[in-house]
PDB file of N, CA and C in Angstrom:
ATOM      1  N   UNK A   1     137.056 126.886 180.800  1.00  0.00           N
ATOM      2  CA  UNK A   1     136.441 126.976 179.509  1.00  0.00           C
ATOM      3  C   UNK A   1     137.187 126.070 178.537  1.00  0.00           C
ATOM      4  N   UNK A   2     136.571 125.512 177.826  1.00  0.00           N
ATOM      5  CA  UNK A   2     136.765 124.801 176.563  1.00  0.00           C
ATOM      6  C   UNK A   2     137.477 125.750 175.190  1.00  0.00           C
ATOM      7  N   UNK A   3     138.396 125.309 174.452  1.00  0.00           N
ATOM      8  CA  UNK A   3     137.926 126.597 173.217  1.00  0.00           C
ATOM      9  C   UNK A   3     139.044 125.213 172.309  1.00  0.00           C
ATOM     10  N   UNK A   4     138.783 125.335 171.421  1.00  0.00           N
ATOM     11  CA  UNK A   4     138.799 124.187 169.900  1.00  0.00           C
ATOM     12  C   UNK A   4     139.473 125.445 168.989  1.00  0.00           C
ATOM     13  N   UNK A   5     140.600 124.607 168.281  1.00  0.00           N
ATOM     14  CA  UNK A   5     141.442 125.483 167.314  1.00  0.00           C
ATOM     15  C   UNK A   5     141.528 124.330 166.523  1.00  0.00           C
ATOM     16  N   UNK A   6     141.703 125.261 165.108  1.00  0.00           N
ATOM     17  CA  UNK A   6     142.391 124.236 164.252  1.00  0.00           C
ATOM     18  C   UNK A   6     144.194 124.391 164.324  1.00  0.00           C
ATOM     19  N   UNK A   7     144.712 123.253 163.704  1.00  0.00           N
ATOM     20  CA  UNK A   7     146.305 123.198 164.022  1.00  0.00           C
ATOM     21  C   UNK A   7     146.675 122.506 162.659  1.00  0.00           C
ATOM     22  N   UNK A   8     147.554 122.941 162.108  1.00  0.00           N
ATOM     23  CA  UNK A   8     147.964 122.223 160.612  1.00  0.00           C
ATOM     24  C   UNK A   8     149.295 121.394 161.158  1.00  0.00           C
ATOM     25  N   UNK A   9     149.359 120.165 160.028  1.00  0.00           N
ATOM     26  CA  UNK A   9     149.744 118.975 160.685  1.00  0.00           C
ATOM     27  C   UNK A   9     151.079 118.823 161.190  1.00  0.00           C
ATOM     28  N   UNK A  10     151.980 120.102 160.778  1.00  0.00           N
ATOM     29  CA  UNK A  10     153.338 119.649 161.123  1.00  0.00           C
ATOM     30  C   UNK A  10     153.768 120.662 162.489  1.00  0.00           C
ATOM     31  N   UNK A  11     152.157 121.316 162.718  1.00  0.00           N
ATOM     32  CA  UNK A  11     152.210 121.972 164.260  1.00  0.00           C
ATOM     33  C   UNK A  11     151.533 121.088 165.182  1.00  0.00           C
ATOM     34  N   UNK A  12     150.546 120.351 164.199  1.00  0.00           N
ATOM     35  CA  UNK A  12     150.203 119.338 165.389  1.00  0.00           C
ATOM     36  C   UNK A  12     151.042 118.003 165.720  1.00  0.00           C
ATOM     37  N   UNK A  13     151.952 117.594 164.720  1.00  0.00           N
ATOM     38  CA  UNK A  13     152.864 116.371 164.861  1.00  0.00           C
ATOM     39  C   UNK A  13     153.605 116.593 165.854  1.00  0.00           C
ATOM     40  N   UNK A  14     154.161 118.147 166.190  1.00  0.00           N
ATOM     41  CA  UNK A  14     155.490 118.919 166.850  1.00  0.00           C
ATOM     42  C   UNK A  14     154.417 118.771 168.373  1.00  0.00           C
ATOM     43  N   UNK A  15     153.341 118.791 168.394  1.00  0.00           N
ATOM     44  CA  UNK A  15     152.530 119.086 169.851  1.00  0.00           C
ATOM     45  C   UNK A  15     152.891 117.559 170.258  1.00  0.00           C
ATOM     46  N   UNK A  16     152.327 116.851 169.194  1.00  0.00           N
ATOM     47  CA  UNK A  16     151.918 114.911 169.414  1.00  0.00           C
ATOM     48  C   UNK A  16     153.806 114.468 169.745  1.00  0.00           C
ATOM     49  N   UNK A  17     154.664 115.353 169.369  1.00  0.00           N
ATOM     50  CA  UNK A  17     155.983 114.327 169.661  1.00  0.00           C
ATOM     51  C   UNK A  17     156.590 114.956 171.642  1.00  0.00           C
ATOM     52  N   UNK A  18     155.703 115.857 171.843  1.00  0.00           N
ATOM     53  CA  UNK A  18     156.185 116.823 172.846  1.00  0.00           C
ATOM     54  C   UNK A  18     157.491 117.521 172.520  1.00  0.00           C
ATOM     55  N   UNK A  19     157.570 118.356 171.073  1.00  0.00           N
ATOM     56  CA  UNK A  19     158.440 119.304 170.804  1.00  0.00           C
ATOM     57  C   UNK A  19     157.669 120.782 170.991  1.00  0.00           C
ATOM     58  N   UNK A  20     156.609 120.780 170.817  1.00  0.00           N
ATOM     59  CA  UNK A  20     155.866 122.121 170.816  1.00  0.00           C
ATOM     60  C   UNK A  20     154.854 122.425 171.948  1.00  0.00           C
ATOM     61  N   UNK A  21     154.993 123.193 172.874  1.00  0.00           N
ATOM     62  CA  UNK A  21     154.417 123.372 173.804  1.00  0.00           C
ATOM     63  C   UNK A  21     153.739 124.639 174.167  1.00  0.00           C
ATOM     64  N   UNK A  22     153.417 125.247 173.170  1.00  0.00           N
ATOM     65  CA  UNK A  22     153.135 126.553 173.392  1.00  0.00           C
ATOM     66  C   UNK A  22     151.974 126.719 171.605  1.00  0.00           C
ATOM     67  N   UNK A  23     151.362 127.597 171.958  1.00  0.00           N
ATOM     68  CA  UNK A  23     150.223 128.012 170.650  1.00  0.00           C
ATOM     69  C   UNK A  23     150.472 129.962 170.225  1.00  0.00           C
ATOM     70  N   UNK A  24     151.038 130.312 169.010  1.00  0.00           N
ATOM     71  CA  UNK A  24     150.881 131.759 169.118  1.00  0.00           C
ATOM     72  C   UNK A  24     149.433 131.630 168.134  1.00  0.00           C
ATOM     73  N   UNK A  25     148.583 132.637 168.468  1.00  0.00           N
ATOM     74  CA  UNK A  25     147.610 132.816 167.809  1.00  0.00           C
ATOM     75  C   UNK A  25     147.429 134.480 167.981  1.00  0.00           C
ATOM     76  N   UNK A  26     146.414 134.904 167.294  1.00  0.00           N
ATOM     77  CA  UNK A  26     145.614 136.079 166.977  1.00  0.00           C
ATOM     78  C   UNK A  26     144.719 136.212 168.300  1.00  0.00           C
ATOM     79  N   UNK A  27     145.136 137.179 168.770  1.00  0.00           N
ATOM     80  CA  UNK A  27     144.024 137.480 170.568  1.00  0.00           C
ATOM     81  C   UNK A  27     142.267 137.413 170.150  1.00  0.00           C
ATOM     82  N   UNK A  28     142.103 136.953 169.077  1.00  0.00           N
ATOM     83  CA  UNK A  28     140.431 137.454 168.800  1.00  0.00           C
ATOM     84  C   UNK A  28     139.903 136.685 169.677  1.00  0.00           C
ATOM     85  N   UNK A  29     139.933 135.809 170.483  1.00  0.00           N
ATOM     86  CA  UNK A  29     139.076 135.211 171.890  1.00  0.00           C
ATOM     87  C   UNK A  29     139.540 135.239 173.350  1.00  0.00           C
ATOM     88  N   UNK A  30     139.121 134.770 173.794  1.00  0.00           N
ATOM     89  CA  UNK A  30     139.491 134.844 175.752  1.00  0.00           C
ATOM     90  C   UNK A  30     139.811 133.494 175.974  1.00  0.00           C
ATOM     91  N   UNK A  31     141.115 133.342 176.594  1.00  0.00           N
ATOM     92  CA  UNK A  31     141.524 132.271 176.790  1.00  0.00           C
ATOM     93  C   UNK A  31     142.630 132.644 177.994  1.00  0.00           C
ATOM     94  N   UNK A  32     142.649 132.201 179.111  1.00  0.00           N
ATOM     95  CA  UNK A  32     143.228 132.539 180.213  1.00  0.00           C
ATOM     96  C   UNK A  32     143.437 130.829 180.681  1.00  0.00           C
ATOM     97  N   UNK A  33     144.653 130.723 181.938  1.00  0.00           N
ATOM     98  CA  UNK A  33     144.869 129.760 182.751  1.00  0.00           C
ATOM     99  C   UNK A  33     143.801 129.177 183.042  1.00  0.00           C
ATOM    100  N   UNK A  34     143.992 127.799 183.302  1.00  0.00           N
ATOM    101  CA  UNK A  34     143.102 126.780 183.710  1.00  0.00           C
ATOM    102  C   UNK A  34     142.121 126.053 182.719  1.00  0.00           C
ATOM    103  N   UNK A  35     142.139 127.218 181.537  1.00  0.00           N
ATOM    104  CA  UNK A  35     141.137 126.460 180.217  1.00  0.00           C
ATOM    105  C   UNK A  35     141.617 125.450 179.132  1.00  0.00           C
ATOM    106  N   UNK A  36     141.160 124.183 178.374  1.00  0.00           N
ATOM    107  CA  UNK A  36     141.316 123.653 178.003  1.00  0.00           C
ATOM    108  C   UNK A  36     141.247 123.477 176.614  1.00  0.00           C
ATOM    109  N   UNK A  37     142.605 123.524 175.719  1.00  0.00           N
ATOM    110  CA  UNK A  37     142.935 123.553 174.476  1.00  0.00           C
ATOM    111  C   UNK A  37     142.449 122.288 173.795  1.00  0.00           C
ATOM    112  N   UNK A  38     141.401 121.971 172.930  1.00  0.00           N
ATOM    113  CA  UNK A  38     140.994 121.096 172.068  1.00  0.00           C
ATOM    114  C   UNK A  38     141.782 121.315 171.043  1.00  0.00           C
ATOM    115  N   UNK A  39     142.764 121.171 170.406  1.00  0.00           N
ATOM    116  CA  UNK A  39     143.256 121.282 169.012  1.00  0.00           C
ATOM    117  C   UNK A  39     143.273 120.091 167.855  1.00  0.00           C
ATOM    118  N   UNK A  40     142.654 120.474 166.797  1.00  0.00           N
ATOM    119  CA  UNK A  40     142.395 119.339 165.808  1.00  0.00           C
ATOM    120  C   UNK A  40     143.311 119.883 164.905  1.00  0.00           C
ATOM    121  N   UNK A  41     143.455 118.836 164.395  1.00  0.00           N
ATOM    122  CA  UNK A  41     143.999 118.560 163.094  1.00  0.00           C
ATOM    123  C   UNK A  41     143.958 119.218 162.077  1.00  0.00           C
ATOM    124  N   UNK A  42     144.232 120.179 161.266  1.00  0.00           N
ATOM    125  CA  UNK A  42     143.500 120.588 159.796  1.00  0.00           C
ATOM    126  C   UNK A  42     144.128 120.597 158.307  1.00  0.00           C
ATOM    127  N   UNK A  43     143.933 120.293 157.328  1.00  0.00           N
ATOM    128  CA  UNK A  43     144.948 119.942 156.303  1.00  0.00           C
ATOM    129  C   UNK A  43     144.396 121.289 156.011  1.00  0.00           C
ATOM    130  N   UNK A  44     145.143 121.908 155.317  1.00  0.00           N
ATOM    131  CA  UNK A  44     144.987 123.341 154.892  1.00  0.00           C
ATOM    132  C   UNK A  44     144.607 122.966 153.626  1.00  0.00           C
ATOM    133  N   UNK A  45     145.628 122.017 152.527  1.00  0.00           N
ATOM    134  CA  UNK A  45     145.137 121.481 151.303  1.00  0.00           C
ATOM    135  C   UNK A  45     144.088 121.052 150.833  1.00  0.00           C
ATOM    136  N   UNK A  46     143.776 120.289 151.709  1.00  0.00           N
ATOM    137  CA  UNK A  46     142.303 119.451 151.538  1.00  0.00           C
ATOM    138  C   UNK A  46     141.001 120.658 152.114  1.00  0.00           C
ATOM    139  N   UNK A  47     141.154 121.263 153.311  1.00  0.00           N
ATOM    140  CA  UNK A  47     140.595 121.946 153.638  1.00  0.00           C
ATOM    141  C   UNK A  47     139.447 120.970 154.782  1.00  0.00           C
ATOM    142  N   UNK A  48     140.243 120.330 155.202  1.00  0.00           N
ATOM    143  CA  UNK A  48     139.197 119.254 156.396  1.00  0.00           C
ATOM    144  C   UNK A  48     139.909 118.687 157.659  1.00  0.00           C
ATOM    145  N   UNK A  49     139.406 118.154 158.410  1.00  0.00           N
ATOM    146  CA  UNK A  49     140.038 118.035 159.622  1.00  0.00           C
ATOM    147  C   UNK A  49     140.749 116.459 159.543  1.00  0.00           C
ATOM    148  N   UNK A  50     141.809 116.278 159.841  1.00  0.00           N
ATOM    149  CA  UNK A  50     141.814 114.822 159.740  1.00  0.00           C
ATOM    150  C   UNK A  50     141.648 113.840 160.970  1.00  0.00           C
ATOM    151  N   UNK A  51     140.729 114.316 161.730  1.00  0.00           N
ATOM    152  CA  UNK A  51     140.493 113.601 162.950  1.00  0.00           C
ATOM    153  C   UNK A  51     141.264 112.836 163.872  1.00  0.00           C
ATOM    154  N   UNK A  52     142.143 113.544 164.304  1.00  0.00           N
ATOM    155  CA  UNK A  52     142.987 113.845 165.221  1.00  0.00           C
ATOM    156  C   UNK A  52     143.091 115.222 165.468  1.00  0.00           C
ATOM    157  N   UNK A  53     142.790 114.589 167.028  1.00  0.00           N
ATOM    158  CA  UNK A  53     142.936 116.146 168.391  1.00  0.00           C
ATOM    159  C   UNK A  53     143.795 115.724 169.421  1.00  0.00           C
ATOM    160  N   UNK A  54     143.955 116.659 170.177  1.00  0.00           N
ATOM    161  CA  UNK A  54     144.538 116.483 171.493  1.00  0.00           C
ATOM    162  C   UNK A  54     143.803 117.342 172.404  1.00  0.00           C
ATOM    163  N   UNK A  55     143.760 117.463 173.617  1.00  0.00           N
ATOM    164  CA  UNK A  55     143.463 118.260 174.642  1.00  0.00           C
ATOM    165  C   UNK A  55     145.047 118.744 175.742  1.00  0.00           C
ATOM    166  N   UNK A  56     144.977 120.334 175.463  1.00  0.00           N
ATOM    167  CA  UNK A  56     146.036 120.323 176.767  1.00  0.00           C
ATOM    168  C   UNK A  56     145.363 121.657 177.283  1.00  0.00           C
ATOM    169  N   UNK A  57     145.977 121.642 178.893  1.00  0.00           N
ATOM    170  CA  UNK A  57     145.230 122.331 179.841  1.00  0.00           C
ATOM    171  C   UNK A  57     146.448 123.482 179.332  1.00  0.00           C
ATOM    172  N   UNK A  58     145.827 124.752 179.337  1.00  0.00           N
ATOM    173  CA  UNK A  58     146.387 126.130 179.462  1.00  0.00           C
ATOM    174  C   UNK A  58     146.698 126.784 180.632  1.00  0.00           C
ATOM    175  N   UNK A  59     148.347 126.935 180.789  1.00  0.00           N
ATOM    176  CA  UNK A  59     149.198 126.535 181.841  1.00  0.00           C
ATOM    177  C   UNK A  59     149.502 128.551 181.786  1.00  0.00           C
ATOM    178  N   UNK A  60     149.430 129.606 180.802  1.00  0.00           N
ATOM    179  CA  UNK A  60     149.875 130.724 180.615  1.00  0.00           C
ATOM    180  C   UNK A  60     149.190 131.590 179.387  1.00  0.00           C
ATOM    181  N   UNK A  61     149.054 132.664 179.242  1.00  0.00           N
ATOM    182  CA  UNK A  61     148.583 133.607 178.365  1.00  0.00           C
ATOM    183  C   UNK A  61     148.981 134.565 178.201  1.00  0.00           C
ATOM    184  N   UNK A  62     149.855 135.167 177.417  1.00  0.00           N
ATOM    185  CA  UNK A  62     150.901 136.491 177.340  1.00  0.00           C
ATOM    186  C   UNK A  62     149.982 136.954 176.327  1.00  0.00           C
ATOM    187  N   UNK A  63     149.847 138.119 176.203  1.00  0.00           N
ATOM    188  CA  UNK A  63     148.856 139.156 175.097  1.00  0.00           C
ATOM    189  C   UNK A  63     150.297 140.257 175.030  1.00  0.00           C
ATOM    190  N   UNK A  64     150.481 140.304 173.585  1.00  0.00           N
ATOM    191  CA  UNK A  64     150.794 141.282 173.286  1.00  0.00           C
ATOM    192  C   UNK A  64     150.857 142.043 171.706  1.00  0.00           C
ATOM    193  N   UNK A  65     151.265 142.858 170.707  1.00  0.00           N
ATOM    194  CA  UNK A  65     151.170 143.687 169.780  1.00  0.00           C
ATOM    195  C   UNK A  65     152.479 143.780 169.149  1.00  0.00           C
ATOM    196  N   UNK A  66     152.330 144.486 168.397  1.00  0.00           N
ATOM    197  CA  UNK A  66     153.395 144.822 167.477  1.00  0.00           C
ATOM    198  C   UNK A  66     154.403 143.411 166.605  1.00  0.00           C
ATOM    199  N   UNK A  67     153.905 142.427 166.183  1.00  0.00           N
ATOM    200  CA  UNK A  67     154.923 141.309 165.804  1.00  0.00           C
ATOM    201  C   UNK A  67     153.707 140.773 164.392  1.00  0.00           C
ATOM    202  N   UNK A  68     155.005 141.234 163.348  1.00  0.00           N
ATOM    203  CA  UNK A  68     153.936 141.402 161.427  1.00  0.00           C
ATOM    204  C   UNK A  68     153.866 139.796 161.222  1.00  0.00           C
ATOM    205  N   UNK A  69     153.149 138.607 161.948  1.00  0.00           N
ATOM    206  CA  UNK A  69     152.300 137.672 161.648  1.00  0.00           C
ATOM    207  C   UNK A  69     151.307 137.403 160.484  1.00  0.00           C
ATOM    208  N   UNK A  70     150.251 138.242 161.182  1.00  0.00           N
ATOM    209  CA  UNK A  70     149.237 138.495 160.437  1.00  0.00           C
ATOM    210  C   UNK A  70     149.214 139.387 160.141  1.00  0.00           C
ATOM    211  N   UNK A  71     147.832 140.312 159.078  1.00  0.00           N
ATOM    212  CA  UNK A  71     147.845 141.442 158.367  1.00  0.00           C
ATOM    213  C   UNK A  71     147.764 142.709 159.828  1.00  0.00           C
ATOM    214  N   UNK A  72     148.445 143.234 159.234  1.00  0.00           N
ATOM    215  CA  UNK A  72     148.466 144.846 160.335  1.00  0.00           C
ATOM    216  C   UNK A  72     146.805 145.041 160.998  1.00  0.00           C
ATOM    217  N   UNK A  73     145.708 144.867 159.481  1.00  0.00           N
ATOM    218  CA  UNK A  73     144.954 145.120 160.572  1.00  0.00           C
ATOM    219  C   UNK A  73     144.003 144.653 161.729  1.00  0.00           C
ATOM    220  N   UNK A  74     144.303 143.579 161.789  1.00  0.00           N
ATOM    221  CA  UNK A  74     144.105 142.158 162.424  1.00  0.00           C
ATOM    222  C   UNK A  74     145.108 142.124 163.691  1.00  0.00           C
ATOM    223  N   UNK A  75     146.238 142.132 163.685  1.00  0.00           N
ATOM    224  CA  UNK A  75     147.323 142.882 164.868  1.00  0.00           C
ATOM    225  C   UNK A  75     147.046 143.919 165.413  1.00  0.00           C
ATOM    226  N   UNK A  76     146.130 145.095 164.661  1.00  0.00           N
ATOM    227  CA  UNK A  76     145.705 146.163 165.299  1.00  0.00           C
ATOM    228  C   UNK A  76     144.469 146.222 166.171  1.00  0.00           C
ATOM    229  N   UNK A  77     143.639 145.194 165.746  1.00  0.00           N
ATOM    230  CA  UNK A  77     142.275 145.100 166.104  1.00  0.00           C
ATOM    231  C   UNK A  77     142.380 144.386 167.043  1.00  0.00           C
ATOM    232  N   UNK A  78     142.844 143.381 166.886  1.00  0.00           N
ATOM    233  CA  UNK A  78     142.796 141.971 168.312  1.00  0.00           C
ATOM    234  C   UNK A  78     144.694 142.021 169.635  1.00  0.00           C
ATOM    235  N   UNK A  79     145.674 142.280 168.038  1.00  0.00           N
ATOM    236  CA  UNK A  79     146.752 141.757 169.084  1.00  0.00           C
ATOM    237  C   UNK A  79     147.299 140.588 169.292  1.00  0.00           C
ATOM    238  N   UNK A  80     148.344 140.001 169.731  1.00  0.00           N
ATOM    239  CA  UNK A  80     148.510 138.644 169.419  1.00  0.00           C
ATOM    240  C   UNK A  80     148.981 137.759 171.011  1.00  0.00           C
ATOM    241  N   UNK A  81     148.258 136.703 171.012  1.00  0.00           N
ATOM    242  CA  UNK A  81     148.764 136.243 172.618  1.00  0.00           C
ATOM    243  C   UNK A  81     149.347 134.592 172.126  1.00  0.00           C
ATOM    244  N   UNK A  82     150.120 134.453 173.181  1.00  0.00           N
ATOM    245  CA  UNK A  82     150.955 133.097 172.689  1.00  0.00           C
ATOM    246  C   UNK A  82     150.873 132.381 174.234  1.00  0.00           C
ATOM    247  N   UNK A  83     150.123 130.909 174.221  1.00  0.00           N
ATOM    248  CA  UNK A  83     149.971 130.000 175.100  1.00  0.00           C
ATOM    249  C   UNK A  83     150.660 128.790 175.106  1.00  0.00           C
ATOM    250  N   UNK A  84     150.946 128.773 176.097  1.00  0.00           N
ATOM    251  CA  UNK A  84     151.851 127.701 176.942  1.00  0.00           C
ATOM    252  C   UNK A  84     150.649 126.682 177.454  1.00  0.00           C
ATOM    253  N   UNK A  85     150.929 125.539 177.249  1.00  0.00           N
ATOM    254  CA  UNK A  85     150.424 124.355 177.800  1.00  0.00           C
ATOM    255  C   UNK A  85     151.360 123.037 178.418  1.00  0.00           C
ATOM    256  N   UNK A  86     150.618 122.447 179.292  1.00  0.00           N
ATOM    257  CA  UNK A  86     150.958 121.249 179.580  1.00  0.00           C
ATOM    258  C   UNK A  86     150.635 119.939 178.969  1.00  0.00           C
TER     259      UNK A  86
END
């Protein structure tokens, strides 16, 4: 499977230098081994993409809870999983 995230620029610079190899996000979708991370670009300021992506294949998927990220009830509802890529 395909799945497209946005990434703000000094998480996507850290992906583009090969310092960052891993994505924590909010569990609200299905994303398991073998699927392929589209991640673009997004200026949070501007509020637009600045067209730059990358693609990396999803190498791991840990799901787990309890870590105050996001709002409690958003951690409560979904949970939080953090991916490893190549």
């Amino acid at each position: 499977m395909k799945i497209e995230k946005k990434v703000w620029p000094e998480y996507f610079q850290a992906i583009i230098d090969g310092k960052k190899k891993y994505e924590l996000r909010l569990g609200d979708f299905i994303c398991q081994e073998g699927d392929i991370l589209i991640l673009r670009e997004w200026d949070p300021k501007r509020k637009e993409y600045s067209g730059r992506m990358i693609k990396k294949g999803v190498t791991y998927v840990g799901k787990f809870k309890d870590i105050p990220f996001w709002t409690k009830e958003e951690i409560e509802k979904y949970g939080l999983q953090i991916i490893s890529f190549k």
